[in-house]
PDB file of N, CA and C in Angstrom:
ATOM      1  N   UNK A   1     -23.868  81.335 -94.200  1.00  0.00           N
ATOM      2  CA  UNK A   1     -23.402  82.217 -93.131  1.00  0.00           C
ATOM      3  C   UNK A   1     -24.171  81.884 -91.869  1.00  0.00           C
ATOM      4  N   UNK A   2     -23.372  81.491 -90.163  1.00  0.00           N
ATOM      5  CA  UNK A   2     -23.743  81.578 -89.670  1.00  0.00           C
ATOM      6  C   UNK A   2     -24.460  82.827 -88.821  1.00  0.00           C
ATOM      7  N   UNK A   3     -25.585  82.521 -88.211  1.00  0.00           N
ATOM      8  CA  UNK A   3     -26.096  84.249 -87.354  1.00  0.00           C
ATOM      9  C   UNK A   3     -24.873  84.743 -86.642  1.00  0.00           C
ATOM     10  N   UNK A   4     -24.492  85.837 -86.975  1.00  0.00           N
ATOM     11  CA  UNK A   4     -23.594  86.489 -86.325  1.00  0.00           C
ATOM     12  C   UNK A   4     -21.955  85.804 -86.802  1.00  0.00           C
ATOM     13  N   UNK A   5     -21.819  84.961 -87.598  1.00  0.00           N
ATOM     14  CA  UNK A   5     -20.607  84.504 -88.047  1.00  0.00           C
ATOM     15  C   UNK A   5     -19.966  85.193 -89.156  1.00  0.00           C
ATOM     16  N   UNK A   6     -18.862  85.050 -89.565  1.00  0.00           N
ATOM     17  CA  UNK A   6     -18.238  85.603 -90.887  1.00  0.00           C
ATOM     18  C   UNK A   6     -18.728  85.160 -92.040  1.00  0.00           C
ATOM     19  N   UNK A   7     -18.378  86.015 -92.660  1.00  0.00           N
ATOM     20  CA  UNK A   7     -19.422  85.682 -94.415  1.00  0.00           C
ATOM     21  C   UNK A   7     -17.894  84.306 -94.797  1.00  0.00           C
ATOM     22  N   UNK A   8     -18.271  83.872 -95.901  1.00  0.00           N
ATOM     23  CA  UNK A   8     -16.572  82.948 -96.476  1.00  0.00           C
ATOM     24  C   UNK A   8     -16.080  83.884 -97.256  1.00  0.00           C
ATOM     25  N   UNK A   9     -16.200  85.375 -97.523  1.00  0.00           N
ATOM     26  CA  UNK A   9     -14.938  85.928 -98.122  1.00  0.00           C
ATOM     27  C   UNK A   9     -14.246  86.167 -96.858  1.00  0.00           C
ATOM     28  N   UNK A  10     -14.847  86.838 -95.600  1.00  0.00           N
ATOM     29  CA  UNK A  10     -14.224  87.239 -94.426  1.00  0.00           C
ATOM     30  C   UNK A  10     -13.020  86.149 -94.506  1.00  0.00           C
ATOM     31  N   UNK A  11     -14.068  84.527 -93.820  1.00  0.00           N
ATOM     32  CA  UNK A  11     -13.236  83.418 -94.128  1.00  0.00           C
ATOM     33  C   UNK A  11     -11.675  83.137 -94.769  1.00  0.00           C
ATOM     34  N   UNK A  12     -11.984  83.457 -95.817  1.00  0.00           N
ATOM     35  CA  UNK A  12     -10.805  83.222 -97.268  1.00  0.00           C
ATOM     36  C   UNK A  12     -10.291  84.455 -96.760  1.00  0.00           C
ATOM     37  N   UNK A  13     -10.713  85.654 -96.560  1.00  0.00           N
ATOM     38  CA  UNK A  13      -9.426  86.862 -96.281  1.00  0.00           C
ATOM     39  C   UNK A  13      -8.656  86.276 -94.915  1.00  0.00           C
ATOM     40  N   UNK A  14      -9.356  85.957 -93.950  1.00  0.00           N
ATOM     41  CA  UNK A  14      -8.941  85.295 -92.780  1.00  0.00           C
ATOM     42  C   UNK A  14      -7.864  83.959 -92.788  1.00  0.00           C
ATOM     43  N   UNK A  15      -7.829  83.039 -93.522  1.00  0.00           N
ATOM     44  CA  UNK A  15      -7.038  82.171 -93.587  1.00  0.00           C
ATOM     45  C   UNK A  15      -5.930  82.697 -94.634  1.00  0.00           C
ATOM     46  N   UNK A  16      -6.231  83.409 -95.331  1.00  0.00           N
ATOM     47  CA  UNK A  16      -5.234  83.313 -96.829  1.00  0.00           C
ATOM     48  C   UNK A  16      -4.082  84.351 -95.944  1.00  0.00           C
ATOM     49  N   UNK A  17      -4.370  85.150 -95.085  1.00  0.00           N
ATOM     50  CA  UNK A  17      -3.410  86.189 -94.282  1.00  0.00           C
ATOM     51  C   UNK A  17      -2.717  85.181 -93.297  1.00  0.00           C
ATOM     52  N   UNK A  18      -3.233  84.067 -92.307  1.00  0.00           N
ATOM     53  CA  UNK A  18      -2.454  83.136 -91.844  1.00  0.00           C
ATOM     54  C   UNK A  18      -1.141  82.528 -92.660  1.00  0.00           C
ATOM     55  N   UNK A  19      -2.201  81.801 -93.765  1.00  0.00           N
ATOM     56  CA  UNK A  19      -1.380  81.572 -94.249  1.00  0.00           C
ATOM     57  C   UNK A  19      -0.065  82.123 -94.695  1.00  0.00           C
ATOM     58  N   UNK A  20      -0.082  83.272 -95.350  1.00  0.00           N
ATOM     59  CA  UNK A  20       0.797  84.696 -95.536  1.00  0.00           C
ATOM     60  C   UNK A  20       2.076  84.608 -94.679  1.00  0.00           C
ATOM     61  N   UNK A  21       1.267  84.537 -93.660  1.00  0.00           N
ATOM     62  CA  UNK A  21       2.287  84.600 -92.142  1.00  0.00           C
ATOM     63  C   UNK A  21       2.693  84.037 -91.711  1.00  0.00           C
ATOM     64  N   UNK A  22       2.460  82.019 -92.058  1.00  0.00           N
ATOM     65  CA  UNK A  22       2.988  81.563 -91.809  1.00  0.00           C
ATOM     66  C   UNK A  22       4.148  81.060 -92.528  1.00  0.00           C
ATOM     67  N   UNK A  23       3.718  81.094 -93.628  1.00  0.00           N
ATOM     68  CA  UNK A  23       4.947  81.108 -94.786  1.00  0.00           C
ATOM     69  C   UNK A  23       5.967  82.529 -94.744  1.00  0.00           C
ATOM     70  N   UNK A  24       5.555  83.570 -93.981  1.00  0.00           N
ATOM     71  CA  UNK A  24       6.717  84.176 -93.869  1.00  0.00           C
ATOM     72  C   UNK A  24       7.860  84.084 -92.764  1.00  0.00           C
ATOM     73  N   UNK A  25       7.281  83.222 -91.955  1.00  0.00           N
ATOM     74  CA  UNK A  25       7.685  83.148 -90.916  1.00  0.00           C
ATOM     75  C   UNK A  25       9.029  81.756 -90.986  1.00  0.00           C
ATOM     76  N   UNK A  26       9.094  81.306 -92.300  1.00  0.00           N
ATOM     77  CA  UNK A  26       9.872  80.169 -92.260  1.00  0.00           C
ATOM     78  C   UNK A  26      10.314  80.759 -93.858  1.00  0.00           C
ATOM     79  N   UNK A  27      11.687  79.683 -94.233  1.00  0.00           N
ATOM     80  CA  UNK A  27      12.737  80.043 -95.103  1.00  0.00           C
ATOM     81  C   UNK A  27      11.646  79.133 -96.677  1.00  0.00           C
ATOM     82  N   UNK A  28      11.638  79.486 -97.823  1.00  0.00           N
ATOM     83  CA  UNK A  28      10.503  79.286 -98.871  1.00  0.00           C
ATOM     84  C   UNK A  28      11.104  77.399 -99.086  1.00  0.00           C
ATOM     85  N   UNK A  29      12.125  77.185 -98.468  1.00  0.00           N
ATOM     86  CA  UNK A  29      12.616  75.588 -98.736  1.00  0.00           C
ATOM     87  C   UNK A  29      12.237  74.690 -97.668  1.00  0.00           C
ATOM     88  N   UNK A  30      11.884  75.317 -96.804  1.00  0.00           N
ATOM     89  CA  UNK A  30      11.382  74.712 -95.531  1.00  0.00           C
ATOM     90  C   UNK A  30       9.691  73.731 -96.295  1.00  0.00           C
ATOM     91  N   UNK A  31       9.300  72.800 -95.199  1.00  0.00           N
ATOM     92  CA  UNK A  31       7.912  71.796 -95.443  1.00  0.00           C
ATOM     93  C   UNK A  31       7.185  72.315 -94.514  1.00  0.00           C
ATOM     94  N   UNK A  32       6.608  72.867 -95.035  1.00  0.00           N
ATOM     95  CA  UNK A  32       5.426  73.511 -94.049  1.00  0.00           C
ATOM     96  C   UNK A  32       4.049  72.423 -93.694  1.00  0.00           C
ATOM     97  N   UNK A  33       3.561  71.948 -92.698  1.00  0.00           N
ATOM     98  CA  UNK A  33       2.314  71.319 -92.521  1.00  0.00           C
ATOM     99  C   UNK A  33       1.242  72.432 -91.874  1.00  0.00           C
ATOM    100  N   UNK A  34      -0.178  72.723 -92.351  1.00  0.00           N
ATOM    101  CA  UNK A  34      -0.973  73.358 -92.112  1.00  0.00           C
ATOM    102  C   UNK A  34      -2.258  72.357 -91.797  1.00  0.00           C
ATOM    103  N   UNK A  35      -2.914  72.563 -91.102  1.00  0.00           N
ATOM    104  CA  UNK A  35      -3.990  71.802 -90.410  1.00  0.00           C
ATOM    105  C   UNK A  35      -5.742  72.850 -90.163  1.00  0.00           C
ATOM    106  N   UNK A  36      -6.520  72.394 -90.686  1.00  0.00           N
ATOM    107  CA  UNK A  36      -7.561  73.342 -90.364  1.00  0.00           C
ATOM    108  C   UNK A  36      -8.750  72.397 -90.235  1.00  0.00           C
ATOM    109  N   UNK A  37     -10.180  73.589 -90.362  1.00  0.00           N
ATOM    110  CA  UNK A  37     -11.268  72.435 -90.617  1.00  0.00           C
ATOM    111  C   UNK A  37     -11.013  72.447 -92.250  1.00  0.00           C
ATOM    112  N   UNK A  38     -12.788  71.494 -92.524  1.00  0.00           N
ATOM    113  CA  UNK A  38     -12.568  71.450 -94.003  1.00  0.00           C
ATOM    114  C   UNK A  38     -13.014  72.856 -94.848  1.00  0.00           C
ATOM    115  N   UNK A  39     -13.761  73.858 -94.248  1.00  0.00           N
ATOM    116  CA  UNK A  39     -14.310  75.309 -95.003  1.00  0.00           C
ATOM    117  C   UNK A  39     -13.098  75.598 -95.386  1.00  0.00           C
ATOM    118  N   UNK A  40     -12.338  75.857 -94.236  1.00  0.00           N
ATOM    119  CA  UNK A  40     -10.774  76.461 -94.048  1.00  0.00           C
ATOM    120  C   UNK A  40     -10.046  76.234 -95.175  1.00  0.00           C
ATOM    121  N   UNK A  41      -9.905  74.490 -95.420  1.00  0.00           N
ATOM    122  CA  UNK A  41      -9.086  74.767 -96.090  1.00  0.00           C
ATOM    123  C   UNK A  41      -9.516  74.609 -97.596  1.00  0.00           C
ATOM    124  N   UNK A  42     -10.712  74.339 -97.835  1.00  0.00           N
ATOM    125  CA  UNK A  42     -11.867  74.522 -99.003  1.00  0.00           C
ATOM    126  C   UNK A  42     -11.594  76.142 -99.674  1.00  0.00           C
ATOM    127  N   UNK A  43     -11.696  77.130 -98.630  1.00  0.00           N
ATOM    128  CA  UNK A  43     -11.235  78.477 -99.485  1.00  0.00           C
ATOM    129  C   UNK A  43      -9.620  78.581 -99.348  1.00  0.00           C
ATOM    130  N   UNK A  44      -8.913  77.793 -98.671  1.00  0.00           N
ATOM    131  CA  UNK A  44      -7.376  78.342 -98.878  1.00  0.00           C
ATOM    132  C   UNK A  44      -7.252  77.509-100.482  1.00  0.00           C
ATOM    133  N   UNK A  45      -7.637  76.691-100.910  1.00  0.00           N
ATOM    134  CA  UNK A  45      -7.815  76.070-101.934  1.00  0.00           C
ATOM    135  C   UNK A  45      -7.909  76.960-102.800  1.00  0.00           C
ATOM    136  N   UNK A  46      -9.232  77.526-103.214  1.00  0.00           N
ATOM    137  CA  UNK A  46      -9.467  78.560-104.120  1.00  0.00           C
ATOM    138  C   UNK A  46      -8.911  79.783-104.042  1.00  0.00           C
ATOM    139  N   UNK A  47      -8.409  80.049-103.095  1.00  0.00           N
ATOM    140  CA  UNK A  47      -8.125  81.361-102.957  1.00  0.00           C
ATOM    141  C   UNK A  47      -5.921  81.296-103.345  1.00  0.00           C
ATOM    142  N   UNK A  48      -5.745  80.306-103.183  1.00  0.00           N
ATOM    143  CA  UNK A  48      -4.367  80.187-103.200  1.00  0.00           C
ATOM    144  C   UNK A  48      -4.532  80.138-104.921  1.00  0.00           C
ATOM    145  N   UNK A  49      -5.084  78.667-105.472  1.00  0.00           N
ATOM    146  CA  UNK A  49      -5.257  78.223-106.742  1.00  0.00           C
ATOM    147  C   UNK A  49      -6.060  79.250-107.685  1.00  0.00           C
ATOM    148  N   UNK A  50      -6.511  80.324-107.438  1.00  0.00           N
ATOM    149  CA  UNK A  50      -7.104  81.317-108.053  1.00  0.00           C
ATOM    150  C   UNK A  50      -8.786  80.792-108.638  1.00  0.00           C
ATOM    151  N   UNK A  51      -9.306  79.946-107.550  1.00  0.00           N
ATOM    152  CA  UNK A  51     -10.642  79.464-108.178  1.00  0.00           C
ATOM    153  C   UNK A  51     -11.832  80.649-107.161  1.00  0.00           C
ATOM    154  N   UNK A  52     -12.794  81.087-108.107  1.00  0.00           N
ATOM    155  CA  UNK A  52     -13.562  81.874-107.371  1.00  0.00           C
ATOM    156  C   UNK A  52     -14.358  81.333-106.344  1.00  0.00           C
ATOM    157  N   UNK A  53     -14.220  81.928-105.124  1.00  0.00           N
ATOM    158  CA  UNK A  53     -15.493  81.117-103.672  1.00  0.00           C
ATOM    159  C   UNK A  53     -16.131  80.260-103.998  1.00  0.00           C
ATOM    160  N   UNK A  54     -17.228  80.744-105.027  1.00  0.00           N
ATOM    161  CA  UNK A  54     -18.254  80.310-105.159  1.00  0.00           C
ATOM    162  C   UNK A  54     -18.125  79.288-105.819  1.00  0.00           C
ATOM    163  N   UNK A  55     -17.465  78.753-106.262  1.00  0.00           N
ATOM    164  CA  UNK A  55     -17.022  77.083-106.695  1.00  0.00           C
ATOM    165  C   UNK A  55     -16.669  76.393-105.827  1.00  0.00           C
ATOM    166  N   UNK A  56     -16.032  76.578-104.387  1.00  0.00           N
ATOM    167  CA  UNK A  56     -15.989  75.635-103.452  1.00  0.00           C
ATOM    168  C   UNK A  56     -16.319  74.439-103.105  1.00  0.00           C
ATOM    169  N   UNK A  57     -17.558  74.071-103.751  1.00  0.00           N
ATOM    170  CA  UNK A  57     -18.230  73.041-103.697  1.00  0.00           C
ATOM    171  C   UNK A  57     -17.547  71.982-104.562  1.00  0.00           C
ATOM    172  N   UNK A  58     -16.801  72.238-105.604  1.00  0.00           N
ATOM    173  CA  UNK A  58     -16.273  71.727-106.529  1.00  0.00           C
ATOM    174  C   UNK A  58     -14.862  71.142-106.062  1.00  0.00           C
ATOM    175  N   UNK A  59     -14.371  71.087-104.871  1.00  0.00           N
ATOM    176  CA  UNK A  59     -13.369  70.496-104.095  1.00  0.00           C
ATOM    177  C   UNK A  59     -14.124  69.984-103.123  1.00  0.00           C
ATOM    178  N   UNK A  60     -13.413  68.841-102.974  1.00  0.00           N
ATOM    179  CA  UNK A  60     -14.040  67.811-101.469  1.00  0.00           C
ATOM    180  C   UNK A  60     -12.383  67.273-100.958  1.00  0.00           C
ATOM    181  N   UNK A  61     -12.788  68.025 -99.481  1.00  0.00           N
ATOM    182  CA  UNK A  61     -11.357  67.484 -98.823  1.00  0.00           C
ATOM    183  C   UNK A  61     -11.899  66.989 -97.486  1.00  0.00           C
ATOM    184  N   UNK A  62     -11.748  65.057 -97.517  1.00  0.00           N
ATOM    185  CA  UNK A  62     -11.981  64.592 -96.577  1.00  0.00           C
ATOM    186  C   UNK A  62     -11.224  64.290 -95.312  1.00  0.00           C
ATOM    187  N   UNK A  63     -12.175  64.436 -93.982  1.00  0.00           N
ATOM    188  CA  UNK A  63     -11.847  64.564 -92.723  1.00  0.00           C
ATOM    189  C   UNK A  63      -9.891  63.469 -93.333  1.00  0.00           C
ATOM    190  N   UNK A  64      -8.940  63.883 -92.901  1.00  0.00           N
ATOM    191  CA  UNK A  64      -7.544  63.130 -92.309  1.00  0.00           C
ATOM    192  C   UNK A  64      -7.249  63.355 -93.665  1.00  0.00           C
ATOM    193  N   UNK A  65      -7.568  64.032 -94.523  1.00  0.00           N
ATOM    194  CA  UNK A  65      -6.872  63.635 -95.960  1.00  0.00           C
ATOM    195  C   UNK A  65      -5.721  64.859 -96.301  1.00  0.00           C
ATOM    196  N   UNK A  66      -4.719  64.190 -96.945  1.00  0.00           N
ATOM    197  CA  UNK A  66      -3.617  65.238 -97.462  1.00  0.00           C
ATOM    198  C   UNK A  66      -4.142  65.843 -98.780  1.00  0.00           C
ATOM    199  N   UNK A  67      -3.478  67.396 -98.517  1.00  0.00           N
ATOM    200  CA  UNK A  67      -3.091  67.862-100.148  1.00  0.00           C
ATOM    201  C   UNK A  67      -1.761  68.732 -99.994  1.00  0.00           C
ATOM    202  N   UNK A  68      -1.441  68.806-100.742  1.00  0.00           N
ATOM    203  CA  UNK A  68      -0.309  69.786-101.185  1.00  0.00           C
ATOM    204  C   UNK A  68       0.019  70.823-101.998  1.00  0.00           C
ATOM    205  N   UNK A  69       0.628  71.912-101.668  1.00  0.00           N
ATOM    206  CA  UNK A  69       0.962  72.497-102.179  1.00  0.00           C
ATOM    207  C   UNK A  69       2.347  73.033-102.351  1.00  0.00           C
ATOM    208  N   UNK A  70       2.805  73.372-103.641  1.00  0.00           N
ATOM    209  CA  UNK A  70       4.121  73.845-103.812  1.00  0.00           C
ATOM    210  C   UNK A  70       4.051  75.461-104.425  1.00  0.00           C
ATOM    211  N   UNK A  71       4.936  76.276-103.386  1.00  0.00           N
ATOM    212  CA  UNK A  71       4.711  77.709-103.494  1.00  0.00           C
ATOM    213  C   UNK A  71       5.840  78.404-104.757  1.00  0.00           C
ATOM    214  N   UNK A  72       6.277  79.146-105.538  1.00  0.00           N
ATOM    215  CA  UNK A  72       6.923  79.890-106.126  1.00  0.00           C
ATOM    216  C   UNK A  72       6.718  81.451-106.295  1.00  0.00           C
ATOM    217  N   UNK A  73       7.195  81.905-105.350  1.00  0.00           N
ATOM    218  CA  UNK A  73       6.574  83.262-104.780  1.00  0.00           C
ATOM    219  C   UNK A  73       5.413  82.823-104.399  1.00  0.00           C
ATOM    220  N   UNK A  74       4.504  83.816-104.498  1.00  0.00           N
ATOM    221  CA  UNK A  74       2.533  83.620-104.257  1.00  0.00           C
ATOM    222  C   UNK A  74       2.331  82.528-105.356  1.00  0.00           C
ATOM    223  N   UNK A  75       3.004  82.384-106.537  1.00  0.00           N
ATOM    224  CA  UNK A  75       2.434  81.415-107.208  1.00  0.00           C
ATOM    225  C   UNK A  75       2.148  79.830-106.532  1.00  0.00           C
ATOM    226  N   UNK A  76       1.110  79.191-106.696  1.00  0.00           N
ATOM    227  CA  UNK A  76       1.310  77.875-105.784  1.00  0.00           C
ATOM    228  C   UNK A  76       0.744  77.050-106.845  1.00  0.00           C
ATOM    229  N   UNK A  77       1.204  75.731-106.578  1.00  0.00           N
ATOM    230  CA  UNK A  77       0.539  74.578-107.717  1.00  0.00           C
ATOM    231  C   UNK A  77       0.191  73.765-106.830  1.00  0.00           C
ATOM    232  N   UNK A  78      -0.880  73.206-107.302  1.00  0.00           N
ATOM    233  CA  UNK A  78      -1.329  71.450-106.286  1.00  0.00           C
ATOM    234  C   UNK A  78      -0.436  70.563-106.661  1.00  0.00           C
ATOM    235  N   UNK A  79      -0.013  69.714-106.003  1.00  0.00           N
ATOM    236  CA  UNK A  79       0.700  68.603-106.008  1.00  0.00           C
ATOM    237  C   UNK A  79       0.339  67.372-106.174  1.00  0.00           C
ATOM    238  N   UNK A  80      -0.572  67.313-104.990  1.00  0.00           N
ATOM    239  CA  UNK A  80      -1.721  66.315-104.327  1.00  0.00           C
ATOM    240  C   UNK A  80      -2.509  66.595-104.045  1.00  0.00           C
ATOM    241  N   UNK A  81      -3.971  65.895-103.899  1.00  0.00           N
ATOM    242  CA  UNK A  81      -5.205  66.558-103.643  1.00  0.00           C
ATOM    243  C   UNK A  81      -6.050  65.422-102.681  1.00  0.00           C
ATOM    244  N   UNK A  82      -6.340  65.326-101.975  1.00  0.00           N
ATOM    245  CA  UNK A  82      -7.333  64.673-100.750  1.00  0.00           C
ATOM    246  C   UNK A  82      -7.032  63.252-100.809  1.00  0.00           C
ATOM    247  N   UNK A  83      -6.081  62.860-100.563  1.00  0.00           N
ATOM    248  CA  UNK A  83      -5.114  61.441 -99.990  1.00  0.00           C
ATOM    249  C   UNK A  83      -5.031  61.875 -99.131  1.00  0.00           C
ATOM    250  N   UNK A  84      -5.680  60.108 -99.050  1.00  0.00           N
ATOM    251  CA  UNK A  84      -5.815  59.338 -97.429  1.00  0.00           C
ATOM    252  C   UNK A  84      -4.897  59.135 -97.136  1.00  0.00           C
ATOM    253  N   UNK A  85      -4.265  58.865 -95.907  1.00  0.00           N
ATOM    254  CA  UNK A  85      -3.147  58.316 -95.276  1.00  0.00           C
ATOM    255  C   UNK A  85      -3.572  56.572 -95.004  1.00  0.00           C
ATOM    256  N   UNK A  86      -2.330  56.075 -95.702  1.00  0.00           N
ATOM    257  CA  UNK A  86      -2.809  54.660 -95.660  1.00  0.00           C
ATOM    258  C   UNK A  86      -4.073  54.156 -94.261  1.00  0.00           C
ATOM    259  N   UNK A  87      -3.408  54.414 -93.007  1.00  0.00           N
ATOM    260  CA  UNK A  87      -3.805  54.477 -92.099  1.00  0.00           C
ATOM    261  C   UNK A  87      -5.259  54.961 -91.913  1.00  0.00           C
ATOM    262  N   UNK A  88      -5.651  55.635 -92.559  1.00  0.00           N
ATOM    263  CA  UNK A  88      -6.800  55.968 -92.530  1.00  0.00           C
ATOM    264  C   UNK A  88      -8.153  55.358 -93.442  1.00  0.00           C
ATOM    265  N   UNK A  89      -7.595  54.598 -94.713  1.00  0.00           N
ATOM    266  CA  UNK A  89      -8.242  54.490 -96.214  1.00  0.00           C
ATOM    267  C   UNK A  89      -9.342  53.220 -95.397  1.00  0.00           C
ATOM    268  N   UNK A  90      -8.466  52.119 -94.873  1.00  0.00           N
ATOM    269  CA  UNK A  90     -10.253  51.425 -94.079  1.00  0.00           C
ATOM    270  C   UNK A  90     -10.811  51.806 -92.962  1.00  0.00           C
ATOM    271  N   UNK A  91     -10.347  52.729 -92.097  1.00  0.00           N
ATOM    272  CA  UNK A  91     -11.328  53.125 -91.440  1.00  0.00           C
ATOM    273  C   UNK A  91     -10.435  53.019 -90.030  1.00  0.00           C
ATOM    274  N   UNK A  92     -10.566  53.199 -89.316  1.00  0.00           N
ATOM    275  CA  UNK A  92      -9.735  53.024 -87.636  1.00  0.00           C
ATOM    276  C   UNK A  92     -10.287  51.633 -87.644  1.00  0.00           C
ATOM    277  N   UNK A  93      -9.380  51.062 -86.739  1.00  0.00           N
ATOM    278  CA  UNK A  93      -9.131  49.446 -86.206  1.00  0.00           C
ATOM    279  C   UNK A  93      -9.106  49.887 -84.864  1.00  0.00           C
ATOM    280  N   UNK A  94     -10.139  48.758 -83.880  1.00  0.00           N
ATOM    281  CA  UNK A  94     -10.158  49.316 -82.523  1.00  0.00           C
ATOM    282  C   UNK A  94      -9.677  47.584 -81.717  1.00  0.00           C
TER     283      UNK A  94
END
């Protein structure tokens, strides 16, 4: 916890209600893309997938990497989990 910052349940209550909203806001067949930092989406992880906070550590989602999820009601399953985008796997080309 930062001084004066949100605890990560705040966190996880904080994103998992975005989320909420943003999936209500579109038809359940629609492709939704969601974008965050990595905490962000470290507890939308657990908190969607039913893993407790405090395991967080136990997912690693690197900077540009995909995951997925597929919703059935609130139920959600992983699909994919921290794939690189080809584009990304050696590194930027300058």
């Amino acid at each position: 916890l930062m001084p004066g910052g949100e605890s990560l349940a705040q966190l996880a209550e904080r994103a998992s209600k975005a989320l909420t909203e943003i999936r209500s806001a579109h038809r359940s067949s629609d492709t939704l893309v969601v974008v965050s930092h990595n905490l962000t989406l470290l507890t939308l992880l657990c908190t969607t997938l039913g893993v407790p906070l405090d395991k967080f550590r136990h997912f690693r989602v690197n900077p540009g990497s995909i995951s997925s999820m597929s919703f059935n009601g609130r139920e959600a399953t992983l699909m994919s989990y921290n794939v690189m985008p080809p584009l990304l796997e050696g590194g930027a080309e300058t």
